[in-house]
Protein backbone atom coordinates (compact mmCIF):
# COMPACT_ATOMS: atom_id res chain seq x y z
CA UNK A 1 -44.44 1.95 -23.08
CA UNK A 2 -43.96 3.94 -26.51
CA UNK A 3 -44.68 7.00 -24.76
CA UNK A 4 -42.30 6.57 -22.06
CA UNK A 5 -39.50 5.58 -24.39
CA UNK A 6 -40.35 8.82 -26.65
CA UNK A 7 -39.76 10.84 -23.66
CA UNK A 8 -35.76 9.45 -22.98
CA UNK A 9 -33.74 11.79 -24.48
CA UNK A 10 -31.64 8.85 -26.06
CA UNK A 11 -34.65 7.59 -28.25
CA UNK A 12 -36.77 10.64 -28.76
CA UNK A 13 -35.41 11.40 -32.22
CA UNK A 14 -35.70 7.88 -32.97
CA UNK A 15 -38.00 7.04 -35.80
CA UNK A 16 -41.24 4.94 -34.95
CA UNK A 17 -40.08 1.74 -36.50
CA UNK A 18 -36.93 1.63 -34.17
CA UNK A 19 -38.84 2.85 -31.13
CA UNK A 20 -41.15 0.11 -31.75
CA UNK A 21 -38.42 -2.38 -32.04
CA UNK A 22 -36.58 -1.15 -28.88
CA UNK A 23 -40.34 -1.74 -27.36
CA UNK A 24 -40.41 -5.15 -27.77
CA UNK A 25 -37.31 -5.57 -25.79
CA UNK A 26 -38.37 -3.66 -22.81
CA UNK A 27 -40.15 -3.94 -19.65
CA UNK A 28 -40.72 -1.21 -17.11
CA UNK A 29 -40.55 -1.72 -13.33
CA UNK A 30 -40.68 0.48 -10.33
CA UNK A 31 -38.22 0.32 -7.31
CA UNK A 32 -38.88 1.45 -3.46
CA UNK A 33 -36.12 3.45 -2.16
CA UNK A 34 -32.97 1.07 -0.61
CA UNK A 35 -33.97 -1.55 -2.58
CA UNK A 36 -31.13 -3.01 -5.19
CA UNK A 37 -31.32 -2.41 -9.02
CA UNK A 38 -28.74 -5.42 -9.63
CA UNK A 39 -25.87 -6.57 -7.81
CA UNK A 40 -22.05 -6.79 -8.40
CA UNK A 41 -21.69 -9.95 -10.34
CA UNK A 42 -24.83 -10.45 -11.69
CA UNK A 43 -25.10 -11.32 -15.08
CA UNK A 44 -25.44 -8.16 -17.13
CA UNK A 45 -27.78 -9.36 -19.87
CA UNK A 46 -30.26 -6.08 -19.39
CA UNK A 47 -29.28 -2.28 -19.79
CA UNK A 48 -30.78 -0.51 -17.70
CA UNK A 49 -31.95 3.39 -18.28
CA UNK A 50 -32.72 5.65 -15.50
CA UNK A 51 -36.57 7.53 -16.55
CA UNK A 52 -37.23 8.92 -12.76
CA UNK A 53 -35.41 9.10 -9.93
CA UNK A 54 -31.32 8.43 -8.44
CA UNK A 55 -29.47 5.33 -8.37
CA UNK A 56 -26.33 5.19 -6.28
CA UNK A 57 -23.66 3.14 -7.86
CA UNK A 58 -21.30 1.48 -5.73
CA UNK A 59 -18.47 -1.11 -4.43
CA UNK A 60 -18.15 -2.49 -1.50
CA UNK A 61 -14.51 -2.80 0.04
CA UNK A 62 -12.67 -5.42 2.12
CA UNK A 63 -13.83 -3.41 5.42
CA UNK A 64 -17.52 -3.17 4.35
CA UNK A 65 -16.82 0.47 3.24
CA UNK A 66 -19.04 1.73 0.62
CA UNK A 67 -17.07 3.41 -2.43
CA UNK A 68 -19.86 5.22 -4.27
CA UNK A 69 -18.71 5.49 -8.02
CA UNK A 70 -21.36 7.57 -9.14
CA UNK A 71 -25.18 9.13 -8.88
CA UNK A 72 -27.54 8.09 -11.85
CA UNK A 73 -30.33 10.63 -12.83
CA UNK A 74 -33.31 10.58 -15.00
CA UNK A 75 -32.18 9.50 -18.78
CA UNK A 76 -28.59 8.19 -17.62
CA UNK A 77 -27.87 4.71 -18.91
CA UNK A 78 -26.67 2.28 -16.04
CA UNK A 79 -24.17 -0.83 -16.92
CA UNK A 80 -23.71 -0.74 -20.47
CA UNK A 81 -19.96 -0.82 -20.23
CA UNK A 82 -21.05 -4.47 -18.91
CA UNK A 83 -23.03 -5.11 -21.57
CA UNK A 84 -20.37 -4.43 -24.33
CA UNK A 85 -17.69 -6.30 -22.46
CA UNK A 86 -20.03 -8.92 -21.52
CA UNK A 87 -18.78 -9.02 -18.49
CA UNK A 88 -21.00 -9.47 -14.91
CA UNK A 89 -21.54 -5.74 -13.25
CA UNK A 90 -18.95 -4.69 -11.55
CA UNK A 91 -20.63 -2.49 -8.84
CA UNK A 92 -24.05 -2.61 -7.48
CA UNK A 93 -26.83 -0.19 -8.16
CA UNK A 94 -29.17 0.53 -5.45
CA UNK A 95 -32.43 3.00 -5.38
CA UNK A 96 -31.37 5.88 -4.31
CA UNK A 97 -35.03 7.38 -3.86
CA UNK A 98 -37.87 5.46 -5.58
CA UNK A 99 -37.23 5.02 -9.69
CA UNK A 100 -38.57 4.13 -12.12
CA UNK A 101 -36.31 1.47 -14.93
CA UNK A 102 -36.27 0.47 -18.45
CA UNK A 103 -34.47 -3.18 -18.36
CA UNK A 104 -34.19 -3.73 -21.72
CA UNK A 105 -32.95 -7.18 -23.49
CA UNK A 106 -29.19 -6.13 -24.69
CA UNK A 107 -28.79 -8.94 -27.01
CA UNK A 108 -31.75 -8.05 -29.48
CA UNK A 109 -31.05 -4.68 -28.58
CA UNK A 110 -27.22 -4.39 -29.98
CA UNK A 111 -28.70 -5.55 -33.29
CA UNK A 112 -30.87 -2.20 -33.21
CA UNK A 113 -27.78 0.16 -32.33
CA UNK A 114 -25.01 -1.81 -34.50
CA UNK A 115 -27.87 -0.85 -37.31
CA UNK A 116 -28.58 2.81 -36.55
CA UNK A 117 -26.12 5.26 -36.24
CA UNK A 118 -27.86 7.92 -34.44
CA UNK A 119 -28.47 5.49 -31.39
CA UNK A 120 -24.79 4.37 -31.68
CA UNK A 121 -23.48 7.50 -31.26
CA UNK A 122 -25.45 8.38 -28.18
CA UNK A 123 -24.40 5.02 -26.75
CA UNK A 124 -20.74 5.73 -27.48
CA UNK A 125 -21.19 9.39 -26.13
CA UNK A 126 -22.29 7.63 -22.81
CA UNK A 127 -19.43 5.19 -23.13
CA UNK A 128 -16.98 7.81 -22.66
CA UNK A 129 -18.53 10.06 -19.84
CA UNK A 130 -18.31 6.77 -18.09
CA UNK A 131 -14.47 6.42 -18.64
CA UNK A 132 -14.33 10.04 -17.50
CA UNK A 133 -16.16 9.59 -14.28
CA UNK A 134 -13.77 6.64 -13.59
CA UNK A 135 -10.65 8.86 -14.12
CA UNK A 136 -12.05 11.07 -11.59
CA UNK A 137 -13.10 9.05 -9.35
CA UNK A 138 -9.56 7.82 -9.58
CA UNK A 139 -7.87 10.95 -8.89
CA UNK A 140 -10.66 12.05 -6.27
CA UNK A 141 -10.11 9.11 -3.74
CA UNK A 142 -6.06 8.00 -4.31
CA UNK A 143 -4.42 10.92 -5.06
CA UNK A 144 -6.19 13.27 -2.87
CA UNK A 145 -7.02 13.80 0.74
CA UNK A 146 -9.88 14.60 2.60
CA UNK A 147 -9.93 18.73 1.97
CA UNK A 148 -8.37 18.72 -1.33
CA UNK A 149 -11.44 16.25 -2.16
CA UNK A 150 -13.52 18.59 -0.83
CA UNK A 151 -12.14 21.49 -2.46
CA UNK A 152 -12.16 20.22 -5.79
CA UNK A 153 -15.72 19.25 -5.73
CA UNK A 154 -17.01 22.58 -4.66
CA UNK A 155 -14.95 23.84 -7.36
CA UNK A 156 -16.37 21.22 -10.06
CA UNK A 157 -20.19 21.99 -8.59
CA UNK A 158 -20.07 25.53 -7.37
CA UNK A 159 -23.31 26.16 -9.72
CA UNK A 160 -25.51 23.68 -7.95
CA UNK A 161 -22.87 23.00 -4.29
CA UNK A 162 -25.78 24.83 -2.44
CA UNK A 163 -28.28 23.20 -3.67
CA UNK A 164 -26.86 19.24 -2.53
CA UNK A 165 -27.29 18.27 0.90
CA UNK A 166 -23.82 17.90 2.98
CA UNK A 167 -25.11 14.14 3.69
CA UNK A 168 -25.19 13.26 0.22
CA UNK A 169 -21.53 15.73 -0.72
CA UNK A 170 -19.77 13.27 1.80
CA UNK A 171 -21.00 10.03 0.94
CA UNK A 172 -19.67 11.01 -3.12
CA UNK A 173 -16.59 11.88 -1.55
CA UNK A 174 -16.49 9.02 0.83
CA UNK A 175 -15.64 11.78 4.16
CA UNK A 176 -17.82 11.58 7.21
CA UNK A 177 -20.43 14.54 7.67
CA UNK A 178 -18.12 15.11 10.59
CA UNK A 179 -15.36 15.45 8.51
CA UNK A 180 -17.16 17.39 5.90
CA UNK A 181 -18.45 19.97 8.32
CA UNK A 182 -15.00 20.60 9.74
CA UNK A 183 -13.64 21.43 6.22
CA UNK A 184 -16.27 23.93 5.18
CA UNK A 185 -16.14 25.42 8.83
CA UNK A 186 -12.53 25.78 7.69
CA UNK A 187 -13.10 27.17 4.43
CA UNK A 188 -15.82 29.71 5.59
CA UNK A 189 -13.30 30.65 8.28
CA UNK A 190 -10.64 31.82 5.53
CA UNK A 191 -12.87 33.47 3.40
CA UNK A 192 -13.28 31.19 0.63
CA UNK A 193 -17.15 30.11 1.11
CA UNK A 194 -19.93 32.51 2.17
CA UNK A 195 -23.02 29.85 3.70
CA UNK A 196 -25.38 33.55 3.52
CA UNK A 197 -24.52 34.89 0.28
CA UNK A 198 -24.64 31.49 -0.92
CA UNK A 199 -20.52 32.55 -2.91
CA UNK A 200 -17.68 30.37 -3.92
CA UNK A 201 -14.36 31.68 -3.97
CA UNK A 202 -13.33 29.21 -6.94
CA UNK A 203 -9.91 30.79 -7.10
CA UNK A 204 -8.86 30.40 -3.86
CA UNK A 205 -9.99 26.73 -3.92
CA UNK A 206 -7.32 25.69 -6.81
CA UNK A 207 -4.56 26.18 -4.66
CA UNK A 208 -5.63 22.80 -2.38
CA UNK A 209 -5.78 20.27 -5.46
CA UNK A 210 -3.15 21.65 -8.26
């Protein structure tokens, strides 16, 4: 478990008296794709970090829809804005593809970060790309529609757009595939994406979401 814990970003510079604190509070599990992490309302006693694997992150509307929040990856943190309210989870976290967890006890370990300031700092850091995400979110699905969704995500991602299946693109940006395919069909029609040459016209994208 030490080993695994040295290789998180968050704790490898940690010293081997905290790591071996931290340690004591943690148990590792693995998850089979589908399957859920926690629920919305469950009691959010653990934090959970990310070491392999995605985690979808998501609410469930009135209709049944699914409103995907966010995508976890290897060496994100998962729920602590829970944890420091200590309030229930809001959303539920499901396995994305299999992963691999660190629940760790958040009681014994807030006397650990409250005592280091290296490890508060990272949690903090975390805090805020959080609050980010939700203001994004935010914009992303009430302000704007369909194409001006899409648009502005090609022009956030245009390093790795290629790269992320159209399946996954439209359930982050809660379209259909249908809907997604029209759009880029669109788009590649007017010049502003090139599917061959693999090119983003970012420019050209600005005027759909500004």
């Amino acid at each position: 478990m030490k080993l695994t814990l040295q290789n998180i970003d968050m704790f490898k510079d940690l010293d081997e008296d905290t790591i071996s604190k931290i340690e004591k509070l943690t148990t590792q599990h693995t998850i089979a794709k589908d399957n859920i992490v926690f629920y919305e309302g469950d009691d959010s006693k653990y934090l959970y970090l990310l070491a392999k694997g995605i985690i979808k992150l998501y609410k469930t509307s009135s209709s049944h829809k699914e409103i995907v929040l966010k995508y976890f990856h290897e060496n994100e943190l998962i729920g602590e804005v829970a944890n420091f309210e200590k309030m229930p989870y809001p959303a539920t976290a499901k396995a994305y593809s299999d992963v691999e967890v660190l629940k760790i006890d958040f009681t014994g370990l807030k006397d650990i970060i409250y005592s280091n300031p290296e490890l508060s700092y990272i949690i903090q850091t975390s805090l805020i790309k959080k609050i980010k995400n939700l203001e994004v979110i935010i914009s992303t699905n009430l302000v704007l529609d369909s194409k001006e969704r899409v648009a502005k995500y090609m022009y956030n991602h245009s390093e790795d757009f290629f790269q992320t299946k159209n399946i996954l693109i439209a359930e982050i940006l809660s379209v259909s595939p249908e809907t997604l395919s029209r759009i880029l069909k669109s788009f590649k029609d007017n010049g502003i994406i090139d599917m061959k040459a693999k090119t983003i016209d970012r420019e050209a994208l600005l005027e759909y979401f500004e």
